[in-house]
Protein backbone atom coordinates (compact mmCIF):
# COMPACT_ATOMS: atom_id res chain seq x y z
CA UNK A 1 0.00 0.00 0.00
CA UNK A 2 1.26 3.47 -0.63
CA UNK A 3 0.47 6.46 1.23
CA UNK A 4 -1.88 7.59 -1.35
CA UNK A 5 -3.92 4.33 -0.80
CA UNK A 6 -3.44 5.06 3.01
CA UNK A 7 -5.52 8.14 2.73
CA UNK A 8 -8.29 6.94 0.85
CA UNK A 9 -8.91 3.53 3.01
CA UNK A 10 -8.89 6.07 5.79
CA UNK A 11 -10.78 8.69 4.01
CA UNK A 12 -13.44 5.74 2.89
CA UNK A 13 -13.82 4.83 6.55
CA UNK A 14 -14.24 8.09 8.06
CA UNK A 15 -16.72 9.84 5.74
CA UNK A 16 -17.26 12.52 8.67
CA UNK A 17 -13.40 13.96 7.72
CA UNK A 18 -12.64 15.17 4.25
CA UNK A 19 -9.78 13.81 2.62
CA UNK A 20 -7.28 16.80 2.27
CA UNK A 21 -7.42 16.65 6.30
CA UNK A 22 -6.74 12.92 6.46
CA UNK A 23 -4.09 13.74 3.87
CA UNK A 24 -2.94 16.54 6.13
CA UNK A 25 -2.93 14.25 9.39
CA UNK A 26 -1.60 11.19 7.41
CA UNK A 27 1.63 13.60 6.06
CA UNK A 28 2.03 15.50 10.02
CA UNK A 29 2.07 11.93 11.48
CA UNK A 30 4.80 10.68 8.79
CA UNK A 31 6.53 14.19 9.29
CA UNK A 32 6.76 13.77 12.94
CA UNK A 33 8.07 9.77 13.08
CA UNK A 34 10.83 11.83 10.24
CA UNK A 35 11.71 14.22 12.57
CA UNK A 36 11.47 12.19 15.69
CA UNK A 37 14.21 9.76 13.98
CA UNK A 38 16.36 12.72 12.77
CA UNK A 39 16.93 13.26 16.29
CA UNK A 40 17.63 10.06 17.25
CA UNK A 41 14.63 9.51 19.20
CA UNK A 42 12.59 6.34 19.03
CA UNK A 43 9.31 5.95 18.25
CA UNK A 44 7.29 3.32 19.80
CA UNK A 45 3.61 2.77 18.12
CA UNK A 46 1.84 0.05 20.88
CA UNK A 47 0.83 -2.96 19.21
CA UNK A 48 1.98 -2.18 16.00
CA UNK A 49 5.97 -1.90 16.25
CA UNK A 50 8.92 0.55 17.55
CA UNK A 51 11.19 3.00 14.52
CA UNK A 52 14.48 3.71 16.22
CA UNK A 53 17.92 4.59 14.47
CA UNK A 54 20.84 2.31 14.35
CA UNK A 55 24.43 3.38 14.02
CA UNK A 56 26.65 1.58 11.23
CA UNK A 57 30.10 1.83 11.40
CA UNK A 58 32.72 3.04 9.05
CA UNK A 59 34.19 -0.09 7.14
CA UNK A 60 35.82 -1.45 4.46
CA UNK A 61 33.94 -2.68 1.60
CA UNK A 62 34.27 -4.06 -2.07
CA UNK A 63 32.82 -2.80 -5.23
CA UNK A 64 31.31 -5.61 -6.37
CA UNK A 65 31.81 -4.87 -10.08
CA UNK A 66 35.57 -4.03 -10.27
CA UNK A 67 36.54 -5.94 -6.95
CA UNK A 68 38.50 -2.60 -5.99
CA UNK A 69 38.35 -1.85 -2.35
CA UNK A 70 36.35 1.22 -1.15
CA UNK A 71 35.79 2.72 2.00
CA UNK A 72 32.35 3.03 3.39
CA UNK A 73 31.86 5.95 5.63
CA UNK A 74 29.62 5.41 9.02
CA UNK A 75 26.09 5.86 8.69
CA UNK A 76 23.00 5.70 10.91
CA UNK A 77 19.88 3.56 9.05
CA UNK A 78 16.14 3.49 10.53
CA UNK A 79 14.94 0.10 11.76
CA UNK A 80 11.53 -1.02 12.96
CA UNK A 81 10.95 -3.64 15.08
CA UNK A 82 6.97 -5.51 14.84
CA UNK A 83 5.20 -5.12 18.07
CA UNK A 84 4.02 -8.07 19.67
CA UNK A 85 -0.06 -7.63 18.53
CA UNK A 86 1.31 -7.06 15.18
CA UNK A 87 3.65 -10.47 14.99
CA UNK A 88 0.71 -12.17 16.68
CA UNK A 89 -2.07 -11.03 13.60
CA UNK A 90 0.64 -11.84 10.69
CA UNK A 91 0.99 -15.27 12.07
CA UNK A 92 -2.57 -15.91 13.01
CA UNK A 93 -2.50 -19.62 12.82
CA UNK A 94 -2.64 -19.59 8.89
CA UNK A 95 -0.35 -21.47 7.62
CA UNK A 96 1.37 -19.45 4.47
CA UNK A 97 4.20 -22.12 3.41
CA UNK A 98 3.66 -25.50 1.76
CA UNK A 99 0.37 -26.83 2.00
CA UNK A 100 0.53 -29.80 4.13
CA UNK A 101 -3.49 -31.10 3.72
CA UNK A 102 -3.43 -34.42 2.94
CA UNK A 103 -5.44 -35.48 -0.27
C-alpha cells in the first residue's frame, strides 16, 4: 500500500473527515516519526511496532563490479521492530508455506 492508498482507506472509513485533512494528518504523522528519527529519538507505536535509528560503522567494503576496495563511511539507518499484537495477527495460525493437507 502506498500512502496515497493510506488516505483513501482512511478517508473511505471516516466519511465525517474530508480527505485533504486525512491527507494533512496522514503527512504531520509521517513528518513527525521523520523528525522524531532525525533526532535520534525512538518511536514506539503500541501494538503495531517501535522505529528507532541504528548506528553503522565506518568499514571497508568491495565494489562488487571491479573488486577494488572502497571505504564506506559510518552511517545511521532506521529500523523497525513488529510489536508483539502485530507479529501475533501476521501469524494468526494460517499457515502461508507448503500446504501440508493431505489429499
Amino acid at each position: 500500500m502506498i500512502k496515497s492508498e493510506l488516505i483513501l482507506r482512511l478517508a473511505e472509513a471516516n466519511p465525517h473527515l474530508f480527505q485533504r485533512d486525512v491527507e494533512r494528518i496522514v503527512t504531520t504523522v509521517f513528518e513527525e516519526i521523520s523528525a522524531a528519527l532525525a533526532r535520534g529519538d525512538r518511536v514506539e507505536l503500541r501494538g503495531f511496532g517501535a522505529f528507532s535509528v541504528k548506528q553503522r560503522p565506518a568499514r571497508t567494503g568491495r565494489n562488487p563490479r571491479t573488486g577494488a576496495t572502497v571505504q564506506v563511511t559510518e552511517k545511521r539507518v532506521p529500523f523497525f521492530k513488529t510489536g508483539k499484537e502485530l507479529r501475533e495477527r501476521l501469524n494468526d495460525g494460517t499457515d502461508h508455506g507448503e500446504d501440508d493437507e493431505e489429499v
